[in-house]
C-alpha atoms as a PDB file:
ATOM      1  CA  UNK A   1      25.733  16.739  20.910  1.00  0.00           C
ATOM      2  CA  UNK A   2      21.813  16.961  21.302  1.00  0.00           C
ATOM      3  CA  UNK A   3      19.754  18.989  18.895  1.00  0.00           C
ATOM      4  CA  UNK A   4      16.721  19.501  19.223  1.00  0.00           C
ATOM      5  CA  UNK A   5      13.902  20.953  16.475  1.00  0.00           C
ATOM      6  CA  UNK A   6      10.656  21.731  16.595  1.00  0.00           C
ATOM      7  CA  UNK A   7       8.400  21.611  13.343  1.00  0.00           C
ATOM      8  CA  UNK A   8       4.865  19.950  11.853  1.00  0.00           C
ATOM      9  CA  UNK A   9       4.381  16.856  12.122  1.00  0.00           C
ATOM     10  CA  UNK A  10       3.164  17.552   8.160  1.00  0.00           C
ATOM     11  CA  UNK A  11       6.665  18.758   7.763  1.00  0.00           C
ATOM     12  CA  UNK A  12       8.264  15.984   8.750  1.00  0.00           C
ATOM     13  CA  UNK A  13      10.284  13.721   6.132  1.00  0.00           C
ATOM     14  CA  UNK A  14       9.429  10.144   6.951  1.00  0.00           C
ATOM     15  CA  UNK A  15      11.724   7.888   4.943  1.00  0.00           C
ATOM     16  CA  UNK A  16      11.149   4.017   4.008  1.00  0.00           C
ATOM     17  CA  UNK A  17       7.754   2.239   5.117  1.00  0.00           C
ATOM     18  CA  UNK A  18       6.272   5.239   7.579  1.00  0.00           C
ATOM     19  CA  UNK A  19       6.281   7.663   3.801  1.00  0.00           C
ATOM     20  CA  UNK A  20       4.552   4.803   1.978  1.00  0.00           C
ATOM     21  CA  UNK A  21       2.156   5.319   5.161  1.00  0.00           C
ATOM     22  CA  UNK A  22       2.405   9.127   5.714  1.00  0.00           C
ATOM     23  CA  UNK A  23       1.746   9.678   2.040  1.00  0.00           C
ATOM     24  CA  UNK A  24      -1.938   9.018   2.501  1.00  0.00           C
ATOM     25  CA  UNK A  25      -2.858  11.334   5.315  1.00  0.00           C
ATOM     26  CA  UNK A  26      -4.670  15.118   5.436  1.00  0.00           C
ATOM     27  CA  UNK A  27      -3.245  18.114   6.594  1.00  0.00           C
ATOM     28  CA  UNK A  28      -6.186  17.442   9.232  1.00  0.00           C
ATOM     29  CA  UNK A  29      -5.475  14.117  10.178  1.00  0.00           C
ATOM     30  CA  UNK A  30      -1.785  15.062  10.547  1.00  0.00           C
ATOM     31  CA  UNK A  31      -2.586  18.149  12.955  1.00  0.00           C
ATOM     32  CA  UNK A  32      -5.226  15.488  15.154  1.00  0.00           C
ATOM     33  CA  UNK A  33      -2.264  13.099  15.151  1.00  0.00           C
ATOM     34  CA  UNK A  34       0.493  15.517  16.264  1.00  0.00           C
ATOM     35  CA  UNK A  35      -1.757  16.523  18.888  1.00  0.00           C
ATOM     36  CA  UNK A  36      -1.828  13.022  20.267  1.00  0.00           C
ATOM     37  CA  UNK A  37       1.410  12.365  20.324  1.00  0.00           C
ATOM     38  CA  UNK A  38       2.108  16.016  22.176  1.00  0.00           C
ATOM     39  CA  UNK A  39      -0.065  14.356  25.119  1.00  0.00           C
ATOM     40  CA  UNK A  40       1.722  10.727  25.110  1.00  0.00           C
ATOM     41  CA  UNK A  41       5.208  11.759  24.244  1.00  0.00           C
ATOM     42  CA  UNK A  42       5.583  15.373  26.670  1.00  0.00           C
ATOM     43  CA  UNK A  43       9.184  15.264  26.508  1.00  0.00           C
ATOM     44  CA  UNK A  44       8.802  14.609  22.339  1.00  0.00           C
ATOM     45  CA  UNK A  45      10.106  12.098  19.800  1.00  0.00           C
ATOM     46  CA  UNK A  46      13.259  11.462  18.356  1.00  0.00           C
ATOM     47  CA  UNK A  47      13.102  11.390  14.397  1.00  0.00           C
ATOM     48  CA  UNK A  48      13.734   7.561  13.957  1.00  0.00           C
ATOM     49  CA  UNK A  49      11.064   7.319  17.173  1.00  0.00           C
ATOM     50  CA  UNK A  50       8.282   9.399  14.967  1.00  0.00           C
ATOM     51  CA  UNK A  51       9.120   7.318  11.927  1.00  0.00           C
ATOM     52  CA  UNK A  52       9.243   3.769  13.574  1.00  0.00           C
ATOM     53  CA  UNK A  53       5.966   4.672  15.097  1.00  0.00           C
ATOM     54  CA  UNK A  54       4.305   5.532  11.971  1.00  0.00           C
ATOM     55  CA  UNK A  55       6.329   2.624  10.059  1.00  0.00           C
ATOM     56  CA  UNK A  56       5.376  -0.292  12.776  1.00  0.00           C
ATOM     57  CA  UNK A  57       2.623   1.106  14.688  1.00  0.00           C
ATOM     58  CA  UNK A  58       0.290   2.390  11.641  1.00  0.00           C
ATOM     59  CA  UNK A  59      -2.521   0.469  13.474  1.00  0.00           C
ATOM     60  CA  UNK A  60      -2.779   2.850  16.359  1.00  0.00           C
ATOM     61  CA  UNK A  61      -1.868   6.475  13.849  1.00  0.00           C
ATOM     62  CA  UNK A  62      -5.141   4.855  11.804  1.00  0.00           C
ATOM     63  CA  UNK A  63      -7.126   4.407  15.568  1.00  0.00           C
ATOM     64  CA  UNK A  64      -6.386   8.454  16.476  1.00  0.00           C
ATOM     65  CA  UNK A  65      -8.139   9.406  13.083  1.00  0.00           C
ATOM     66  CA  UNK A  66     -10.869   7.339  13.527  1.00  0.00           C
ATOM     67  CA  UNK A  67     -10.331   4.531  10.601  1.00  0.00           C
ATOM     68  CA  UNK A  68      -7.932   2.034   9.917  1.00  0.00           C
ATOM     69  CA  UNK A  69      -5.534   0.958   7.988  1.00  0.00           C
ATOM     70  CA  UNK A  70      -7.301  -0.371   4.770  1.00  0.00           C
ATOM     71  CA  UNK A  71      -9.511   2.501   4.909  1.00  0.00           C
ATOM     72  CA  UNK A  72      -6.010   4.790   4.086  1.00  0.00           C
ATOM     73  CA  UNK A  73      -4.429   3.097   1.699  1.00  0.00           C
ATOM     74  CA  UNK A  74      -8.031   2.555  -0.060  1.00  0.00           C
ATOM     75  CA  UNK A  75      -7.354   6.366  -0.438  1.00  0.00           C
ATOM     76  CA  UNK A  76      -4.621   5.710  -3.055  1.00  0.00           C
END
């Protein structure tokens, strides 16, 4: 069976390396970031997708905000 839910990306409940990462962002940056990844992913994300992405792929979440990685976890 396929569900499917909708809901914030600030709502989301990342779990293992991606909320060590996710702990660090804005409201802000998390609506910019959603946004994004409305107009790559059309057809949406699976959970583990949205988490791997922010888990592995920090880098490019850091490049949508306009800083980098250091510059978040600087924040802490």
């Amino acid at each position: 069976m396929k569900v499917i839910n909708e809901k914030n990306l600030k709502d989301f409940e990342f779990w293992s390396g991606a909320k060590d990462r996710a702990q660090y962002l804005t409201e802000e940056e998390f609506d910019t970031i959603e946004q994004t990844l409305e107009e790559c992913y059309p057809d949406g994300m699976t959970e583990t997708e949205i988490n791997d992405f922010f888990w592995f792929d920090f880098e490019t979440v850091a490049e949508w905000i306009g800083t980098t990685e250091e510059e978040i976890f600087n924040r802490a």
